[in-house]
C-alpha atoms as a PDB file:
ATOM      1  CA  UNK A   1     113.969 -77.744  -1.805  1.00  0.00           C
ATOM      2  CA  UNK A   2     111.226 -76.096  -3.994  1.00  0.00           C
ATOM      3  CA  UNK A   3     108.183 -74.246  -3.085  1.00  0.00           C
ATOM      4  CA  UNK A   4     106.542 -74.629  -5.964  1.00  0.00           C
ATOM      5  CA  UNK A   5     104.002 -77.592  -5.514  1.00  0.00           C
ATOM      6  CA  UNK A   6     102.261 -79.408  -7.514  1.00  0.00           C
ATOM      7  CA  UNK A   7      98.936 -79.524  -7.095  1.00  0.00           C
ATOM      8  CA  UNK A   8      97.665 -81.648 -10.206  1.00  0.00           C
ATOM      9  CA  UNK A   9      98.292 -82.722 -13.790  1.00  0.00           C
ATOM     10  CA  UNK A  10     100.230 -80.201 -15.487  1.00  0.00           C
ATOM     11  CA  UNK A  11      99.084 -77.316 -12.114  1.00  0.00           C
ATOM     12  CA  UNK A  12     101.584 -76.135  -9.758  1.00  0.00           C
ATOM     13  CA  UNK A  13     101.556 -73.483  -7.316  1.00  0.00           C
ATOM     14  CA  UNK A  14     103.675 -71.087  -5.596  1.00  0.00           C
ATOM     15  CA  UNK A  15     104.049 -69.615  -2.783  1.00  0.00           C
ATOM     16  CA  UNK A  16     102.677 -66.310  -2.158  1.00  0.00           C
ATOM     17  CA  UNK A  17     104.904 -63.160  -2.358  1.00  0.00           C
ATOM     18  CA  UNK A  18     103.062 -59.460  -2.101  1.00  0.00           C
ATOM     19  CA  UNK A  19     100.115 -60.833  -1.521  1.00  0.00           C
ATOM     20  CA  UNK A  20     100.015 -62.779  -4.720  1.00  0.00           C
ATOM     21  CA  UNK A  21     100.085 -66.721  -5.206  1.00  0.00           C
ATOM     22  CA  UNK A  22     100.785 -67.564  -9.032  1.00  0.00           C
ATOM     23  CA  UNK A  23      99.308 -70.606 -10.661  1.00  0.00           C
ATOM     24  CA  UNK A  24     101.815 -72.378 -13.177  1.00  0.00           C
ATOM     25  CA  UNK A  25     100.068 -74.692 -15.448  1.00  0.00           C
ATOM     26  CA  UNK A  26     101.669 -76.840 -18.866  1.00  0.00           C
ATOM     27  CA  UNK A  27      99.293 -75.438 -22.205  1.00  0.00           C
ATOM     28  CA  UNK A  28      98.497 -77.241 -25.480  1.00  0.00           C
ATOM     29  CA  UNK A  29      99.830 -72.989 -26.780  1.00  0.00           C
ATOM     30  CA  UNK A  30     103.411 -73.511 -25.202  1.00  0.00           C
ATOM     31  CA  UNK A  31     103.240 -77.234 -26.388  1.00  0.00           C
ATOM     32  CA  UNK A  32     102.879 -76.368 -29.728  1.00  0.00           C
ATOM     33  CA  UNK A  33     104.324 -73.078 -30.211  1.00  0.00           C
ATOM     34  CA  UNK A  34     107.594 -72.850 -27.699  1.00  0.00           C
ATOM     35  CA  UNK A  35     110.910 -74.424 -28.157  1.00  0.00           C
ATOM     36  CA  UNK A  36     110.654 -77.471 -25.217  1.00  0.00           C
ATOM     37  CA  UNK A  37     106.978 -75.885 -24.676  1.00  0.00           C
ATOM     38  CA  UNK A  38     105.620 -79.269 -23.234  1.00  0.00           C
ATOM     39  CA  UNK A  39     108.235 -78.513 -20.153  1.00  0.00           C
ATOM     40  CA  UNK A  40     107.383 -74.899 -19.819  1.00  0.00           C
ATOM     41  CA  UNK A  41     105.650 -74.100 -16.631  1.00  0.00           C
ATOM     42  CA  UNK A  42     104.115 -70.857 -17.481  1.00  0.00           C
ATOM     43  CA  UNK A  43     101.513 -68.612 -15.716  1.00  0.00           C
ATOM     44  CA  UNK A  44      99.918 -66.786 -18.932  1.00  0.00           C
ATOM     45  CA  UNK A  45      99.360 -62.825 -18.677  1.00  0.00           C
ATOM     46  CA  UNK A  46      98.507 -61.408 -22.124  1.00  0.00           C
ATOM     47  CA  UNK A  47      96.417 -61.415 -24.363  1.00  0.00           C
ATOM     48  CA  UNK A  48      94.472 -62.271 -21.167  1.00  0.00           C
ATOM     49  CA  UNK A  49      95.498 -58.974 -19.679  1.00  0.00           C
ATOM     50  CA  UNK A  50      95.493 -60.390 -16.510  1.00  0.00           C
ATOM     51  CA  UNK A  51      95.597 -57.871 -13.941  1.00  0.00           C
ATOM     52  CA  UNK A  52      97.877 -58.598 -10.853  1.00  0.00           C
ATOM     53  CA  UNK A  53      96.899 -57.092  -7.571  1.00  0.00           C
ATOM     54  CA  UNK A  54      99.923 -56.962  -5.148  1.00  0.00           C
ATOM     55  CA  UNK A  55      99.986 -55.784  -2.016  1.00  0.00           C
ATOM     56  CA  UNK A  56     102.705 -52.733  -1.171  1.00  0.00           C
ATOM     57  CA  UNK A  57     104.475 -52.094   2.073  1.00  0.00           C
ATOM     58  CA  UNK A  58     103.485 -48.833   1.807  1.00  0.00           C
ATOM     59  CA  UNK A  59     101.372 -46.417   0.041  1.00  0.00           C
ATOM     60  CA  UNK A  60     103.863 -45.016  -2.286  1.00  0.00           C
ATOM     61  CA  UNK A  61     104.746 -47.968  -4.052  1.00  0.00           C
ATOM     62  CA  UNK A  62     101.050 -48.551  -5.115  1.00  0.00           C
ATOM     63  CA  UNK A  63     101.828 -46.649  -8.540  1.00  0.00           C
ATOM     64  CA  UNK A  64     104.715 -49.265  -9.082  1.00  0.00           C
ATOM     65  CA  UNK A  65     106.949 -45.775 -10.025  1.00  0.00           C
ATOM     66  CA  UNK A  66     110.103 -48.178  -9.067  1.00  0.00           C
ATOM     67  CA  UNK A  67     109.653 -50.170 -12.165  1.00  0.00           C
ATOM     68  CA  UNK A  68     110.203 -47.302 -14.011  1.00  0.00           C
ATOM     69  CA  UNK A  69     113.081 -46.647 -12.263  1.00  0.00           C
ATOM     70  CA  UNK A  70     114.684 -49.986 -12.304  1.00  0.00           C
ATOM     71  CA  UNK A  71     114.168 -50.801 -16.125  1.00  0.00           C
ATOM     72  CA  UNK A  72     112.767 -48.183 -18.352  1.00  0.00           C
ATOM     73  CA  UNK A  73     115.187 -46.531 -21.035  1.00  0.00           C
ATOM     74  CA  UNK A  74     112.986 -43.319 -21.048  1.00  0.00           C
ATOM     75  CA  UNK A  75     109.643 -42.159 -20.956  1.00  0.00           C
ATOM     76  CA  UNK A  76     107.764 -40.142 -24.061  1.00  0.00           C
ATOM     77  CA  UNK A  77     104.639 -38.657 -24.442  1.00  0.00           C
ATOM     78  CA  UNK A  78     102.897 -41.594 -26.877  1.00  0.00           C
ATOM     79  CA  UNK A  79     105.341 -44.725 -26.241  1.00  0.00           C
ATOM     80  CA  UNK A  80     107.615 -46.207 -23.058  1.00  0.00           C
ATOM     81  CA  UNK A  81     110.828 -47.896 -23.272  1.00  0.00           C
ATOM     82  CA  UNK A  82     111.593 -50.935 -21.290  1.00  0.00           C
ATOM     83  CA  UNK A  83     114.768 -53.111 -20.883  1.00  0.00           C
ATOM     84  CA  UNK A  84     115.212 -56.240 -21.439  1.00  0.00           C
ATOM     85  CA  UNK A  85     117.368 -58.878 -18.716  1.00  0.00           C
ATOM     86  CA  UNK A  86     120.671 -59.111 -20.657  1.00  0.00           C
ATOM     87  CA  UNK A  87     121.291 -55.403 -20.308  1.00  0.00           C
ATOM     88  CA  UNK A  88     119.745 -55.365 -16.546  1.00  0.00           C
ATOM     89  CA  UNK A  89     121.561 -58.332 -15.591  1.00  0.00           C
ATOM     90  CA  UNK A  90     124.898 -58.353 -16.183  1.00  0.00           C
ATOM     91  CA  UNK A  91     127.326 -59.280 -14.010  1.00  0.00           C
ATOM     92  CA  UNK A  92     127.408 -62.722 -13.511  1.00  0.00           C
ATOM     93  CA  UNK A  93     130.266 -63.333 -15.515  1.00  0.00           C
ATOM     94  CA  UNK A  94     132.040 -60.387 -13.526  1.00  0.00           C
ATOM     95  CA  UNK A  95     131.700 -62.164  -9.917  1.00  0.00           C
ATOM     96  CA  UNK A  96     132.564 -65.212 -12.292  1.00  0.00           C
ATOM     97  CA  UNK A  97     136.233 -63.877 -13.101  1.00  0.00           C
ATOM     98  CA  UNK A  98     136.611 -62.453 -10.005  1.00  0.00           C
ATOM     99  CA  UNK A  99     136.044 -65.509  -8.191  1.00  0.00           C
ATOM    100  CA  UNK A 100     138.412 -67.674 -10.123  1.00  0.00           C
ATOM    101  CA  UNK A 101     141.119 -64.581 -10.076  1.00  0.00           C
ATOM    102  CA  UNK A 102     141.176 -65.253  -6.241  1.00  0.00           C
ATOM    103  CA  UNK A 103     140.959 -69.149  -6.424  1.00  0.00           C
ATOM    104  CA  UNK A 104     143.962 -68.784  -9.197  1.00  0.00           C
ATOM    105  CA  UNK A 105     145.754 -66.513  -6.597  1.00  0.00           C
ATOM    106  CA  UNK A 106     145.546 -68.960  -3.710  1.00  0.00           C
ATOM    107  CA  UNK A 107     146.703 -71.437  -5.509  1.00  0.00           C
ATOM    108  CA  UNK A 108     149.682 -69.294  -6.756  1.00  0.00           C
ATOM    109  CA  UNK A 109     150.379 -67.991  -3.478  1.00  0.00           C
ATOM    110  CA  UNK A 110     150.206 -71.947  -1.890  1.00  0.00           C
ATOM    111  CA  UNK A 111     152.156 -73.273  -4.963  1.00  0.00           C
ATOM    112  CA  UNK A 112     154.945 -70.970  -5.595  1.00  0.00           C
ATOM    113  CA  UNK A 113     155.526 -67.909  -2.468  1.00  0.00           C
ATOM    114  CA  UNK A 114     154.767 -70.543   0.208  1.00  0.00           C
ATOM    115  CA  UNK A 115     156.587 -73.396  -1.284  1.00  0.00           C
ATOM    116  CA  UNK A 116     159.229 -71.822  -2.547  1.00  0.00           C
ATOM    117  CA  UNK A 117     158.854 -72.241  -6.453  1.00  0.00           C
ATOM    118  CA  UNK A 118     160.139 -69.517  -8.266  1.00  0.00           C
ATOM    119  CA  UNK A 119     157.126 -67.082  -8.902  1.00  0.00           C
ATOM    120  CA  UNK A 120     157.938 -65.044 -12.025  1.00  0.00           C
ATOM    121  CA  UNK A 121     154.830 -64.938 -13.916  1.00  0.00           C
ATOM    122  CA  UNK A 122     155.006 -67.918 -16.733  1.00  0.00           C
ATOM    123  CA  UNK A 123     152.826 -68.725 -19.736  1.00  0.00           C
ATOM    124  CA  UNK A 124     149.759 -70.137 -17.421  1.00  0.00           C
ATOM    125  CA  UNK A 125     149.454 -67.019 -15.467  1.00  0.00           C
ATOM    126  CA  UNK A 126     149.167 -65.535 -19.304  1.00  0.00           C
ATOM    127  CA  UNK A 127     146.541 -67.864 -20.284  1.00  0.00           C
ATOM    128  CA  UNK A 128     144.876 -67.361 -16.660  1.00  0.00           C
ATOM    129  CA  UNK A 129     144.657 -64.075 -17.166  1.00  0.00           C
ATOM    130  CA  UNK A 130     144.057 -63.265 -20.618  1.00  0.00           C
ATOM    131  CA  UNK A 131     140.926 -65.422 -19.892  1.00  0.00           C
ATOM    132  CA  UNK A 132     139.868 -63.308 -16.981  1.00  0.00           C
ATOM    133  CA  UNK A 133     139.928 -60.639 -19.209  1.00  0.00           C
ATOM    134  CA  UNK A 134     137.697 -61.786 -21.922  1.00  0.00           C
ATOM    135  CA  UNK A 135     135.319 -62.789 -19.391  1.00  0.00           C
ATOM    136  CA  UNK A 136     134.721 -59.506 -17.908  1.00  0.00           C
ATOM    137  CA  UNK A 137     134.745 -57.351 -20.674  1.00  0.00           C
ATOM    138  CA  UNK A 138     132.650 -59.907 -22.723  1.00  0.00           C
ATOM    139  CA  UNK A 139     130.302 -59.356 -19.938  1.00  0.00           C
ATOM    140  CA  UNK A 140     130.181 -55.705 -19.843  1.00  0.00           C
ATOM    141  CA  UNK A 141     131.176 -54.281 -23.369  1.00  0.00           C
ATOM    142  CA  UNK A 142     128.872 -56.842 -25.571  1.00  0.00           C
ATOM    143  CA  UNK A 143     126.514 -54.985 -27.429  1.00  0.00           C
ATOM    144  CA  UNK A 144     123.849 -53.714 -25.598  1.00  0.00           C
ATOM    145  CA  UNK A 145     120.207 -55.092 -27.123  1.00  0.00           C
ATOM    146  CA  UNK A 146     117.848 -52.369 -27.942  1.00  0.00           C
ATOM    147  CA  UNK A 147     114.810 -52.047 -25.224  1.00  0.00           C
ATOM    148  CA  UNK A 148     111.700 -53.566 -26.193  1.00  0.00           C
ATOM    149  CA  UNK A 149     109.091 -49.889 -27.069  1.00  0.00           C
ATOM    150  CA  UNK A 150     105.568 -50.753 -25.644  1.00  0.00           C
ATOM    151  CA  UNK A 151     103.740 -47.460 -27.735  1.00  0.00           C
ATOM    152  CA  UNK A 152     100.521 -46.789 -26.144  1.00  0.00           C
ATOM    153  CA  UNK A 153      99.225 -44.464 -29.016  1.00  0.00           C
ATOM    154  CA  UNK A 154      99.268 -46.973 -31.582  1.00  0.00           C
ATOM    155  CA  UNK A 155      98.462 -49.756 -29.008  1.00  0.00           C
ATOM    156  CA  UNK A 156     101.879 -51.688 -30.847  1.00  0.00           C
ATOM    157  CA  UNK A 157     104.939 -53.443 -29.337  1.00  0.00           C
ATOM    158  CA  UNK A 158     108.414 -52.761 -31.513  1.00  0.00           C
ATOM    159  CA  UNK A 159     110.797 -55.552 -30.590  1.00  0.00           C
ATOM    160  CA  UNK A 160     114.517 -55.195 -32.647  1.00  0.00           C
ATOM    161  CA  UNK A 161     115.654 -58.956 -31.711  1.00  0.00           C
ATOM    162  CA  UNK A 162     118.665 -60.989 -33.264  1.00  0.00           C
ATOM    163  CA  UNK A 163     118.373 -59.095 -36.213  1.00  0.00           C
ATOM    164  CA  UNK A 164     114.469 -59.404 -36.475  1.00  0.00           C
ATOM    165  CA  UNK A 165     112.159 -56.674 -36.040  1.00  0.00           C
ATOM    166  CA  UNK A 166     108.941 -57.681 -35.102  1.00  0.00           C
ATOM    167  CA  UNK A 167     105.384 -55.484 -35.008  1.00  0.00           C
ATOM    168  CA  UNK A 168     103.234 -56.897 -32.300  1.00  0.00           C
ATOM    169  CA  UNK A 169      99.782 -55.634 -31.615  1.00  0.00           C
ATOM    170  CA  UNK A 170      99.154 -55.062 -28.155  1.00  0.00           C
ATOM    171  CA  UNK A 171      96.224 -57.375 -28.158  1.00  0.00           C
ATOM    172  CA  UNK A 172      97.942 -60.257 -29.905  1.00  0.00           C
ATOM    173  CA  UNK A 173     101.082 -59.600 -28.046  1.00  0.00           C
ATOM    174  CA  UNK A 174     102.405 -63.109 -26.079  1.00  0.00           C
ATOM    175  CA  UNK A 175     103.241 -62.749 -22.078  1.00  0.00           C
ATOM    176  CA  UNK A 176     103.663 -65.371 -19.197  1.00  0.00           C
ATOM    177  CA  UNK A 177     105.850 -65.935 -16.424  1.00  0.00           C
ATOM    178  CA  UNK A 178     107.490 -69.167 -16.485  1.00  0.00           C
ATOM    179  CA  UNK A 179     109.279 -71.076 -14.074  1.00  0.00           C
ATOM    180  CA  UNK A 180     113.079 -71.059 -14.455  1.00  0.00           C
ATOM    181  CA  UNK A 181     114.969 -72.984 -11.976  1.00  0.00           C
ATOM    182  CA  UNK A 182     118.789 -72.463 -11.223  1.00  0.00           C
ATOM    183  CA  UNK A 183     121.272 -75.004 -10.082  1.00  0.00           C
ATOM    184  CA  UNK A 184     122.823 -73.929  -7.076  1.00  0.00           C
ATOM    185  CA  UNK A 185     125.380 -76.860  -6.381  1.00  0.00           C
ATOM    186  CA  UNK A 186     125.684 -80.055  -5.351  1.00  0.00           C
ATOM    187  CA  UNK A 187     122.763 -80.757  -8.086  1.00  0.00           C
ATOM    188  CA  UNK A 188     120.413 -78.618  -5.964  1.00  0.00           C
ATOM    189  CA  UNK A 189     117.803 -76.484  -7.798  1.00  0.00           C
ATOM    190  CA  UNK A 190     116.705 -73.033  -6.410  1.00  0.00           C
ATOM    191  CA  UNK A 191     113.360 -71.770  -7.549  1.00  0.00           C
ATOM    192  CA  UNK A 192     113.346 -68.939 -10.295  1.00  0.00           C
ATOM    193  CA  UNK A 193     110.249 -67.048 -12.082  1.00  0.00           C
ATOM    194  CA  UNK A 194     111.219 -65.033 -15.400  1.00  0.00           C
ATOM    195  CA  UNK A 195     108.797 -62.392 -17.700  1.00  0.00           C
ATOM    196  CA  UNK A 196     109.212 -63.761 -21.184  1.00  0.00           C
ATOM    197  CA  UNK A 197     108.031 -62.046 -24.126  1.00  0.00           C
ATOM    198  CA  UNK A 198     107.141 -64.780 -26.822  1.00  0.00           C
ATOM    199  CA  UNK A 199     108.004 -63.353 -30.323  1.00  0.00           C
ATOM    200  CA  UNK A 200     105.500 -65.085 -32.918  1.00  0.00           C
ATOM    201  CA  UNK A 201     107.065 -65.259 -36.141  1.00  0.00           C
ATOM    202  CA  UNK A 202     103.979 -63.883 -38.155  1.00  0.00           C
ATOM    203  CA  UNK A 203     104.560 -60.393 -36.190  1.00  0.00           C
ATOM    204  CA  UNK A 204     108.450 -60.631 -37.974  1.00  0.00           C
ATOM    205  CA  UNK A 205     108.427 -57.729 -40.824  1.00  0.00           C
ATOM    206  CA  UNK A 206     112.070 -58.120 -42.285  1.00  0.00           C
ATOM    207  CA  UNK A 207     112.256 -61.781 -42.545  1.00  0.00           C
ATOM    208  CA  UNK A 208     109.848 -64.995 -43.128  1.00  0.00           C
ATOM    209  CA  UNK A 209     110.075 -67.204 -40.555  1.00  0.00           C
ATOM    210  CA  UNK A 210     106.848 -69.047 -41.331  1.00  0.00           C
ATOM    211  CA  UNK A 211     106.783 -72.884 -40.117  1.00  0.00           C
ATOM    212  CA  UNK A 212     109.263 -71.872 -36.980  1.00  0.00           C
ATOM    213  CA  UNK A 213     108.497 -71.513 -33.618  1.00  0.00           C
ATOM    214  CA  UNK A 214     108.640 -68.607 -31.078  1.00  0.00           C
ATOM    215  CA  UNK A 215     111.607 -67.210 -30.254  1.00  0.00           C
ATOM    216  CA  UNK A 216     111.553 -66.663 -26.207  1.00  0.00           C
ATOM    217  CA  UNK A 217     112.734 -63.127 -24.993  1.00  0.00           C
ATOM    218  CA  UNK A 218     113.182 -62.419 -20.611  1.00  0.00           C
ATOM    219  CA  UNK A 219     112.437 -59.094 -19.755  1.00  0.00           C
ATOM    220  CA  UNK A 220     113.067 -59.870 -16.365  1.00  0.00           C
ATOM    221  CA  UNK A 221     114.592 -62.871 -14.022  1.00  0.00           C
ATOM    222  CA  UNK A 222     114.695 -62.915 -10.332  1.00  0.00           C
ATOM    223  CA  UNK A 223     115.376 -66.202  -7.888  1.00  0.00           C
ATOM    224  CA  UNK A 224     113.250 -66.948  -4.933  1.00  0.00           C
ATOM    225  CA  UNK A 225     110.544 -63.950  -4.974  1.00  0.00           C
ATOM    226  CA  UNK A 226     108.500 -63.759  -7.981  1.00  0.00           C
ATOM    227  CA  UNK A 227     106.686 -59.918  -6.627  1.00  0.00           C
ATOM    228  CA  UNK A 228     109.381 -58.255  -8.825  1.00  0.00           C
ATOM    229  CA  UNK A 229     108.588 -60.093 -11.962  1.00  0.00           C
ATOM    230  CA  UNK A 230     104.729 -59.259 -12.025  1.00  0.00           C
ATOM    231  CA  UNK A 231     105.447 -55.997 -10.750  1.00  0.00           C
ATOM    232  CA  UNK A 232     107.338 -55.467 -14.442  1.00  0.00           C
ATOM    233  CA  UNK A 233     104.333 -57.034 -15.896  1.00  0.00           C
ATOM    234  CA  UNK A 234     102.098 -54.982 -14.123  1.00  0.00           C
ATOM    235  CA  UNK A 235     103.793 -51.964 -14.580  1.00  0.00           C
ATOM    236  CA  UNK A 236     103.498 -52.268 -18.527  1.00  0.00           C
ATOM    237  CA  UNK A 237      99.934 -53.719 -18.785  1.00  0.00           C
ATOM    238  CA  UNK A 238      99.017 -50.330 -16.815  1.00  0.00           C
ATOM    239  CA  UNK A 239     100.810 -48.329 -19.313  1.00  0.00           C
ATOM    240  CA  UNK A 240      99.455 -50.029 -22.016  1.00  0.00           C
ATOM    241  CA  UNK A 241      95.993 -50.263 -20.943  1.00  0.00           C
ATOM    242  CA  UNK A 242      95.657 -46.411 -18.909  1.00  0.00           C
ATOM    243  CA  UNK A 243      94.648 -48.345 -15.879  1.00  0.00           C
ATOM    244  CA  UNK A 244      95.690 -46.633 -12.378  1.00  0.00           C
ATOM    245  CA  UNK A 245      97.559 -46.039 -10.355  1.00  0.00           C
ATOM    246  CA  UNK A 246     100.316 -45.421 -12.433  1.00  0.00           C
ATOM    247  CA  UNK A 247     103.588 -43.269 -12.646  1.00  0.00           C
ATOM    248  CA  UNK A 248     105.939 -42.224 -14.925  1.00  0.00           C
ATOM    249  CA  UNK A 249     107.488 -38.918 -16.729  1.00  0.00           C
ATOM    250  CA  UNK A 250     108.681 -37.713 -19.698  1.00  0.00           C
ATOM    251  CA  UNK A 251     112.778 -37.745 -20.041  1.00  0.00           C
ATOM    252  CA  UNK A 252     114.969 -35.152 -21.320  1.00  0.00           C
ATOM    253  CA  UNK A 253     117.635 -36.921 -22.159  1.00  0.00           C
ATOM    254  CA  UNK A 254     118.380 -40.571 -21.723  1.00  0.00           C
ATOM    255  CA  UNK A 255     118.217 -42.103 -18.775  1.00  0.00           C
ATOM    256  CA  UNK A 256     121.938 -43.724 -17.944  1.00  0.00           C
ATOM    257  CA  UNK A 257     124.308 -43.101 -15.513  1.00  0.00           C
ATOM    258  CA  UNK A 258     126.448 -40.293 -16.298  1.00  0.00           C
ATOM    259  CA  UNK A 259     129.484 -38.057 -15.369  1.00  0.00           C
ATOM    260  CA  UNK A 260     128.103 -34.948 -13.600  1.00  0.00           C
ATOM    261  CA  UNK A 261     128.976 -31.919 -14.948  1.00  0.00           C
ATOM    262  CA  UNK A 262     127.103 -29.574 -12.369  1.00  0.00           C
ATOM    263  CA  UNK A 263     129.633 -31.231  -9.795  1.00  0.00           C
ATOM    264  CA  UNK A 264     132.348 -29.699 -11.412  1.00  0.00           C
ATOM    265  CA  UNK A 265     131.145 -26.533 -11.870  1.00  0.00           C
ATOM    266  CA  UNK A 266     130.065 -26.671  -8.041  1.00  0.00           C
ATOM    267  CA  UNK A 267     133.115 -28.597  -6.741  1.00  0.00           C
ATOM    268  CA  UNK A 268     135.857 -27.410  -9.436  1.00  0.00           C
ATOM    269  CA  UNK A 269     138.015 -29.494 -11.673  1.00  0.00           C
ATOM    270  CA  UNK A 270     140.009 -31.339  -8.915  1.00  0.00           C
ATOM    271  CA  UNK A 271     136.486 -31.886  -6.706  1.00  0.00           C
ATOM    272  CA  UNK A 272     134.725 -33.398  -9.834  1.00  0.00           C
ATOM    273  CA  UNK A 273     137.557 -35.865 -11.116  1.00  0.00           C
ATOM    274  CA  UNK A 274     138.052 -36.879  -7.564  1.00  0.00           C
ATOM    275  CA  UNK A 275     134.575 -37.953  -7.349  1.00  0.00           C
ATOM    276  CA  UNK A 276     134.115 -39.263 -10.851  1.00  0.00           C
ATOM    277  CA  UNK A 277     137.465 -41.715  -9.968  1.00  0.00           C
ATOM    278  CA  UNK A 278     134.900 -42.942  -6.757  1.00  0.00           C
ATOM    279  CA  UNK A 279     131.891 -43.545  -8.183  1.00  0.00           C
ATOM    280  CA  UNK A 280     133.910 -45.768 -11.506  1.00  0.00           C
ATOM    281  CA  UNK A 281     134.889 -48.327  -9.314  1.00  0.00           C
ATOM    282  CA  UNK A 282     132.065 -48.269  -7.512  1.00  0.00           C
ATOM    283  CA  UNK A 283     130.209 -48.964 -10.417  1.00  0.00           C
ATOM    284  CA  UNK A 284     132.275 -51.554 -12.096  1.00  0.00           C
ATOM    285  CA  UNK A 285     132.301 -53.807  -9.018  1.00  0.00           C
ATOM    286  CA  UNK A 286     128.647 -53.254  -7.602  1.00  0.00           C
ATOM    287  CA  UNK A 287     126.589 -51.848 -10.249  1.00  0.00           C
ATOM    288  CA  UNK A 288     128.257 -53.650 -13.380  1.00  0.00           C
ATOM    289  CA  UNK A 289     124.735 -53.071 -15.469  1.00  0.00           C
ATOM    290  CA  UNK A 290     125.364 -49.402 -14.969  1.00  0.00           C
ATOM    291  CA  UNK A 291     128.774 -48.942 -15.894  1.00  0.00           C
ATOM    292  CA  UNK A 292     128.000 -50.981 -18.715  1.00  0.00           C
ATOM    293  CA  UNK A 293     124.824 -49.080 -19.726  1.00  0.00           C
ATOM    294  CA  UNK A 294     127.383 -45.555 -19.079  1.00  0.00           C
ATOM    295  CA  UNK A 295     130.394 -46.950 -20.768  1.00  0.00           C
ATOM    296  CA  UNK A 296     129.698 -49.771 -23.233  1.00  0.00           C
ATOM    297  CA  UNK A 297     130.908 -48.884 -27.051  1.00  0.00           C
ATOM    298  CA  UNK A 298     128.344 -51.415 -28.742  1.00  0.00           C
ATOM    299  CA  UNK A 299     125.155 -50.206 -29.125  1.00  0.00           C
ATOM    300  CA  UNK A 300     121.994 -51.348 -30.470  1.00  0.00           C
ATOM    301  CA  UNK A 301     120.172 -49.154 -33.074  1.00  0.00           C
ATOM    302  CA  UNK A 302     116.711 -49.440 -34.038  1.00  0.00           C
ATOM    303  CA  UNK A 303     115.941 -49.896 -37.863  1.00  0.00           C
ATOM    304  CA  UNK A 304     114.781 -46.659 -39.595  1.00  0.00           C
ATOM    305  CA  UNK A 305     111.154 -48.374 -39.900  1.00  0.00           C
ATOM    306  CA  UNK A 306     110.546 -48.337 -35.664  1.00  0.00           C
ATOM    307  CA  UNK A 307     111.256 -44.401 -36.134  1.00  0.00           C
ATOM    308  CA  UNK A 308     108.396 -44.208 -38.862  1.00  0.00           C
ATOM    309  CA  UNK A 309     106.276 -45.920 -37.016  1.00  0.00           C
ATOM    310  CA  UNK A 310     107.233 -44.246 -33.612  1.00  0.00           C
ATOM    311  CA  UNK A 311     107.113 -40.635 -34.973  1.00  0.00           C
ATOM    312  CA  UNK A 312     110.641 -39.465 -33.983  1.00  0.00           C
ATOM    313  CA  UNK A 313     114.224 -41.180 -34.202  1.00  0.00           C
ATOM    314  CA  UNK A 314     114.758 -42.242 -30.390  1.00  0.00           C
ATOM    315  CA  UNK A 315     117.630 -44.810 -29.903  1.00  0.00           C
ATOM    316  CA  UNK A 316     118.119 -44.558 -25.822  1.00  0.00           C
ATOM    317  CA  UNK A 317     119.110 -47.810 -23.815  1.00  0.00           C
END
């Protein structure tokens, strides 16, 4: 059952999370200039700057410092670098292969140990687990996309998408929040907001894709609540704009998860590994985006234009 009602031709309205209740509506913009744009639910943000006041649980949280906890790739004196969902996201298609691994080994166990079929592994359990495999390291070791750089000094967004760089001025840059539902069984759909940057061809500066439409970029997806979504939004729209309160600081290094070295040089050789074989696993099963972001080969890089325009050569995820 959805809480998102609607309320009159081409309105709907959700239900209020941190003290804010978003407004969906269906726009001639999205109907002309999305892919499927006449079924896009959107609530639009910018070039409206729309200004989202949530309410916090507590006082801390009012300078939404989490956000830039949760997604930036690193903070810099002129510009801020966020990530985008497929690198904070994966996972899915980790519980994915785990789940069928254990439906695969019931079956085995019910097939062949219980009823006494000979259980030497055959072909099938190959196949079975060759595809297990791909799955999870398709899901973790893809190449990881390049953040989108919001740079506050030259009031530009540098997006490095599908092999397209675009140059988006902040004012002309393209922001909603659109409904995205997910089925969750038995043809039921569970409500689901998502941040989508909307890439407008004219802002492409390698390629002419005059005459096609936008291409659709989620920053950020969550089911059920939709506080965490216009937090993101929020977060960047106070960076971009100076407005308060506000926090963030200026990184050393990048910021992904890491082996420590001070632990070894505090706990020894033996103390270190032992930990660094703990927190892997951990990782890997529970925190899949991390180990990813710490151990995933492909990388994106950004073209050598985004460094001219940034003022150094920066390529953190």
């Amino acid at each position: 059952m959805s809480d998102i009602k609607q309320v009159g031709p081409g309105h709907w309205i959700g239900p209020e999370d941190a003290g804010y209740q978003p407004h969906f509506f269906t726009t001639d913009n999205a109907a002309n200039n999305y892919t499927f744009g006449r079924l896009i639910q959107e609530d639009p943000l910018q070039p409206a700057n729309k200004r989202i006041d949530l309410v916090y649980k507590n006082k801390e949280g009012e300078d939404l410092g989490e956000f830039f906890e949760t997604f930036s790739a690193g903070g810099h004196e002129n510009y801020l670098d966020m990530r985008v969902h497929s690198v904070t996201s994966r996972g899915k298609g980790l519980g994915l292969s785990i789940l069928l691994g254990l439906i695969y080994l019931a079956v085995f166990w019910t097939v062949r140990v219980a009823g006494n079929v000979a259980d030497e592994i055959n072909w099938l359990d190959w196949v079975v687990l060759s595809t297990l495999i791909v799955i999870t390291f398709g899901e973790l070791f893809r190449p990881i996309a390049t953040p989108v750089r919001f740079h506050k000094t030259n009031q530009e967004v540098y997006v490095w998408h599908k092999k397209v760089l675009y140059r988006i001025p902040w004012y002309e840059c393209e922001m909603s929040v659109i409904v995205a539902k997910s089925h969750m069984g038995y043809g039921h759909l569970k409500d689901g907001y998502e941040l989508v940057l909307w890439l407008n061809p004219k802002h492409a500066v390698n390629k002419d894709l005059s005459g096609q439409k936008h291409t659709r970029l989620p920053l950020v997806n969550n089911m059920t609540y939709h506080a965490p979504i216009y937090g993101y939004w929020e977060y960047v729209r106070r960076y971009m704009t100076g407005d308060t309160p506000f926090w963030y600081e200026i990184s050393e290094k990048p910021r992904v998860p890491g082996f420590n070295h001070q632990l070894i040089r505090e706990d020894g050789f033996i103390g270190g590994l032992i930990s660094y074989l703990t927190v892997v696993p951990v990782l890997f099963f529970f925190k899949p985006a991390h180990f990813a972001l710490w151990l995933g080969p492909l990388r994106r890089r950004w073209p050598k234009e985004v460094h001219e325009w940034t003022g150094e050569k920066c390529n953190w995820h």
